[in-house]
Protein backbone atom coordinates (compact mmCIF):
# COMPACT_ATOMS: atom_id res chain seq x y z
CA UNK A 1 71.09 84.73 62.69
CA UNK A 2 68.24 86.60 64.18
CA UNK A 3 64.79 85.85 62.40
CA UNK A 4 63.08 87.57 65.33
CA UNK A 5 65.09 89.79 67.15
CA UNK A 6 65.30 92.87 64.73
CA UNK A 7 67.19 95.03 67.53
CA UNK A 8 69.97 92.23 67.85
CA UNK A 9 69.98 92.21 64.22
CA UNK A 10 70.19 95.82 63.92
CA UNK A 11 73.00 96.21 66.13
CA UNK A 12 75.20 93.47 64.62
CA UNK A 13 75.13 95.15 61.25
CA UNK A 14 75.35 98.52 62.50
CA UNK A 15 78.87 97.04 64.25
CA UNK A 16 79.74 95.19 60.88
CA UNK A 17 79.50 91.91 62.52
CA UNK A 18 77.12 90.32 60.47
CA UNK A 19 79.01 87.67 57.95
CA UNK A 20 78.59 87.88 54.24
CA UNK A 21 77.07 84.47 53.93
CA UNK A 22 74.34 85.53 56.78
CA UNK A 23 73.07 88.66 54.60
CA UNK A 24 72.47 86.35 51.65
CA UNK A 25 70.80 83.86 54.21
CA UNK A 26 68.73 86.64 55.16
CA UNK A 27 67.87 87.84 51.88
CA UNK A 28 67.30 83.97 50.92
CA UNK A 29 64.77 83.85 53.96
CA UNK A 30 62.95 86.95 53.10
CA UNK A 31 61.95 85.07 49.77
CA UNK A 32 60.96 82.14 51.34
CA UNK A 33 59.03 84.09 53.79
CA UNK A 34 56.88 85.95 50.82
CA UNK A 35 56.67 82.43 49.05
CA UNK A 36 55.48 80.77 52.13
CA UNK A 37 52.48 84.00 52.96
CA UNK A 38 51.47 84.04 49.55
CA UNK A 39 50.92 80.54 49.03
CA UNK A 40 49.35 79.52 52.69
CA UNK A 41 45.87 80.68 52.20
CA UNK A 42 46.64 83.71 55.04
CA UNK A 43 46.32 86.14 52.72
CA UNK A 44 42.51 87.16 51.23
CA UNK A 45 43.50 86.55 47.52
CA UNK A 46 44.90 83.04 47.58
CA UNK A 47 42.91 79.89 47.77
CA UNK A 48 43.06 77.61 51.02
CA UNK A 49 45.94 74.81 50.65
CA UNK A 50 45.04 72.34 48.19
CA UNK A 51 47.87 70.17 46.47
CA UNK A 52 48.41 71.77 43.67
CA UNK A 53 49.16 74.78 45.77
CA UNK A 54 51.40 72.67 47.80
CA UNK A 55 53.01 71.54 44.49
CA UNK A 56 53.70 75.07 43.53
CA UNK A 57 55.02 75.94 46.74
CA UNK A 58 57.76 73.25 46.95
CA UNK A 59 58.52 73.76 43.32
CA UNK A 60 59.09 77.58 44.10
CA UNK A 61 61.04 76.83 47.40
CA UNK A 62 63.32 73.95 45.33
CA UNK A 63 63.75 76.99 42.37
CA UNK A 64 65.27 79.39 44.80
CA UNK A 65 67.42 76.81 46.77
CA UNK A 66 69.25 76.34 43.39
CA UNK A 67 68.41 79.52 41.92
CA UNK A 68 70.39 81.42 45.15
CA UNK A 69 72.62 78.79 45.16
CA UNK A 70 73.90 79.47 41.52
CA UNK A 71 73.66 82.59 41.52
CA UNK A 72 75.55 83.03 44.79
CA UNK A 73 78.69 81.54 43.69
CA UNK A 74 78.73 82.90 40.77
CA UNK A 75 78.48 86.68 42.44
CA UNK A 76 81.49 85.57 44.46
CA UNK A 77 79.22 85.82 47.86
CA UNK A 78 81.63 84.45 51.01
CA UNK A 79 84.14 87.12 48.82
CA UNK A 80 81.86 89.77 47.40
CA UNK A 81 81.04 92.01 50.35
CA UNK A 82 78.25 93.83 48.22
CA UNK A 83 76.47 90.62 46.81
CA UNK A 84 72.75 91.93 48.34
CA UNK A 85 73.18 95.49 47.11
CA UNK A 86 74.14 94.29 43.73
CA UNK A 87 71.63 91.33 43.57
CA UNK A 88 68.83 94.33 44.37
CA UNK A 89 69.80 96.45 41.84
CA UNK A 90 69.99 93.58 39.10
CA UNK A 91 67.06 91.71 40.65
CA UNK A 92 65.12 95.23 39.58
CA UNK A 93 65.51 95.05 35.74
CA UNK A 94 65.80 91.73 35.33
CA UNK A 95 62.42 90.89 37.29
CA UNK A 96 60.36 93.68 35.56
CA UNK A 97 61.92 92.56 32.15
CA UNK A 98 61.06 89.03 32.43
CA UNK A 99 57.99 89.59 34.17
CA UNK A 100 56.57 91.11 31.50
CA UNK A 101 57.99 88.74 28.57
CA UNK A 102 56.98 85.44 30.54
CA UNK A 103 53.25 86.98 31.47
CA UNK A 104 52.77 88.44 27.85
CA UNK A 105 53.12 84.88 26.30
CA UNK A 106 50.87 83.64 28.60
CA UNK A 107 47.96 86.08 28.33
CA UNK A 108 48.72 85.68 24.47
CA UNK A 109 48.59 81.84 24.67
CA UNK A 110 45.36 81.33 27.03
CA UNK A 111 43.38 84.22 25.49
CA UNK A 112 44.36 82.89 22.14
CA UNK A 113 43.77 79.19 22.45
CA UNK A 114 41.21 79.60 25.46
CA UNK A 115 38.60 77.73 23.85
CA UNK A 116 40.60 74.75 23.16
CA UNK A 117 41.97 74.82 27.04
CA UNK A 118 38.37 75.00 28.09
CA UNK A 119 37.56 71.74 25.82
CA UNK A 120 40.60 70.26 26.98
CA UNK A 121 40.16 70.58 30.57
CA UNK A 122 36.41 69.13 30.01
CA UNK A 123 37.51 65.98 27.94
CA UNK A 124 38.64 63.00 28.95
CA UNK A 125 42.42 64.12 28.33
CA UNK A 126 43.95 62.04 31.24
CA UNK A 127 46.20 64.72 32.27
CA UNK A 128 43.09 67.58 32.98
CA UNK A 129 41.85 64.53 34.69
CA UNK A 130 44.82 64.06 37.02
CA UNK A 131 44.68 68.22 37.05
CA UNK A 132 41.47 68.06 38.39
CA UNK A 133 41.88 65.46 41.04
CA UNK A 134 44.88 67.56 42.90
CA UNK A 135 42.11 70.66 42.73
CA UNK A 136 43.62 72.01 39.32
CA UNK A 137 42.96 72.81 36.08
CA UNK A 138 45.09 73.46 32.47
CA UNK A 139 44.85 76.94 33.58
CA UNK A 140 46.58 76.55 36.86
CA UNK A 141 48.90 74.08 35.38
CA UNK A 142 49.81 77.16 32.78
CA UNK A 143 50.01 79.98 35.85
CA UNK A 144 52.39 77.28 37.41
CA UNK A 145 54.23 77.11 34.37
CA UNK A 146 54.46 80.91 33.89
CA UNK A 147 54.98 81.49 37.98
CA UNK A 148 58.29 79.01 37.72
CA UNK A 149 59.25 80.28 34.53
CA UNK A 150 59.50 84.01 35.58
CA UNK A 151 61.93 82.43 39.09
CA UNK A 152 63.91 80.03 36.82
CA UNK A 153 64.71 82.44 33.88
CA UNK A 154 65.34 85.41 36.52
CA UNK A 155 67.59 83.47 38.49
CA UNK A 156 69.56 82.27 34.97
CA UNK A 157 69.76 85.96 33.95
CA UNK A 158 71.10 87.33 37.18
CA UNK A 159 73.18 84.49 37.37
CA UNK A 160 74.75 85.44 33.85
CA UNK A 161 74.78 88.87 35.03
CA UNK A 162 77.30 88.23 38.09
CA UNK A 163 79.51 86.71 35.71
CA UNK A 164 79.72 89.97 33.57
CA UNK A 165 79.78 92.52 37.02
CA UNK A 166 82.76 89.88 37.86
CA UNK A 167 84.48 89.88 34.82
CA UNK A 168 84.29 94.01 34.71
CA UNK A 169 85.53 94.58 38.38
CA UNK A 170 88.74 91.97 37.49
CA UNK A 171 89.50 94.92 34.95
């Protein structure tokens, strides 16, 4: 694989050299990379590492280990020489779709009940507490929730999706 070398890269693919395993690696790495940026404190809108950043982070890295994992297998990957077209063009959809669910309950649920998250996270409710310690609050423990909620459900849909695109090419 070439993580660097974009020209080497380029000319492998252009002579169809490039394994189907490797362009799933690549997309796989291109996730990670965006994962690893957003959450590093680089960029101006993210807060500096503290743990429940780090917590995040390794949860999102561990969802798309299994998530890509799953989903590869069931697209057929080391046999499906289009895998990373057809994971695009489902990834599309199914993202948007589920972005918007997942985020829509959330807005709903901490607009509706903030007062109550407010009072929670100021009691003594051991678990704001604990929150607290790590540099969190009931509000980023519910943006955590939502974050690996949109990852886990998209990777189950597209997952489920491969197993339809499967079952229509066998036809």
């Amino acid at each position: 694989m070439h993580l660097i070398n974009a020209k080497k890269l380029a000319v492998e693919l252009g002579r169809g050299e490039t394994k189907l395993r490797d362009k799933g690696y690549y997309l796989f790495a291109g996730f990670v990379m965006w994962l690893l940026i957003g959450a590093s404190g680089f960029t101006t809108l993210s807060p500096l590492w503290s743990w429940i950043s780090f917590i995040e982070t390794a949860a999102l890295i561990m969802v798309h280990i299994l998530g890509f994992s799953y989903m590869y297998e069931a697209a057929e990957g080391d046999q499906n020489p289009d895998f990373v077209a057809q994971f695009v063009c489902l990834y599309v959809p199914v993202s948007i779709t589920t972005v918007a669910f997942v985020w829509s309950l959330y807005w709903l649920f901490t607009l509706g009940f903030r007062e109550s998250i407010i009072a929670l996270s100021e009691s003594h409710f051991q678990f704001a507490i604990n929150l607290s310690r790590i540099g969190g609050s009931l509000f980023d423990a519910l943006v955590l929730l939502a974050v690996l909620s949109v990852q886990v459900v998209t990777f189950y849909r597209i997952t489920k999706l491969f197993a339809i695109l499967r079952a229509q090419s066998a036809t």
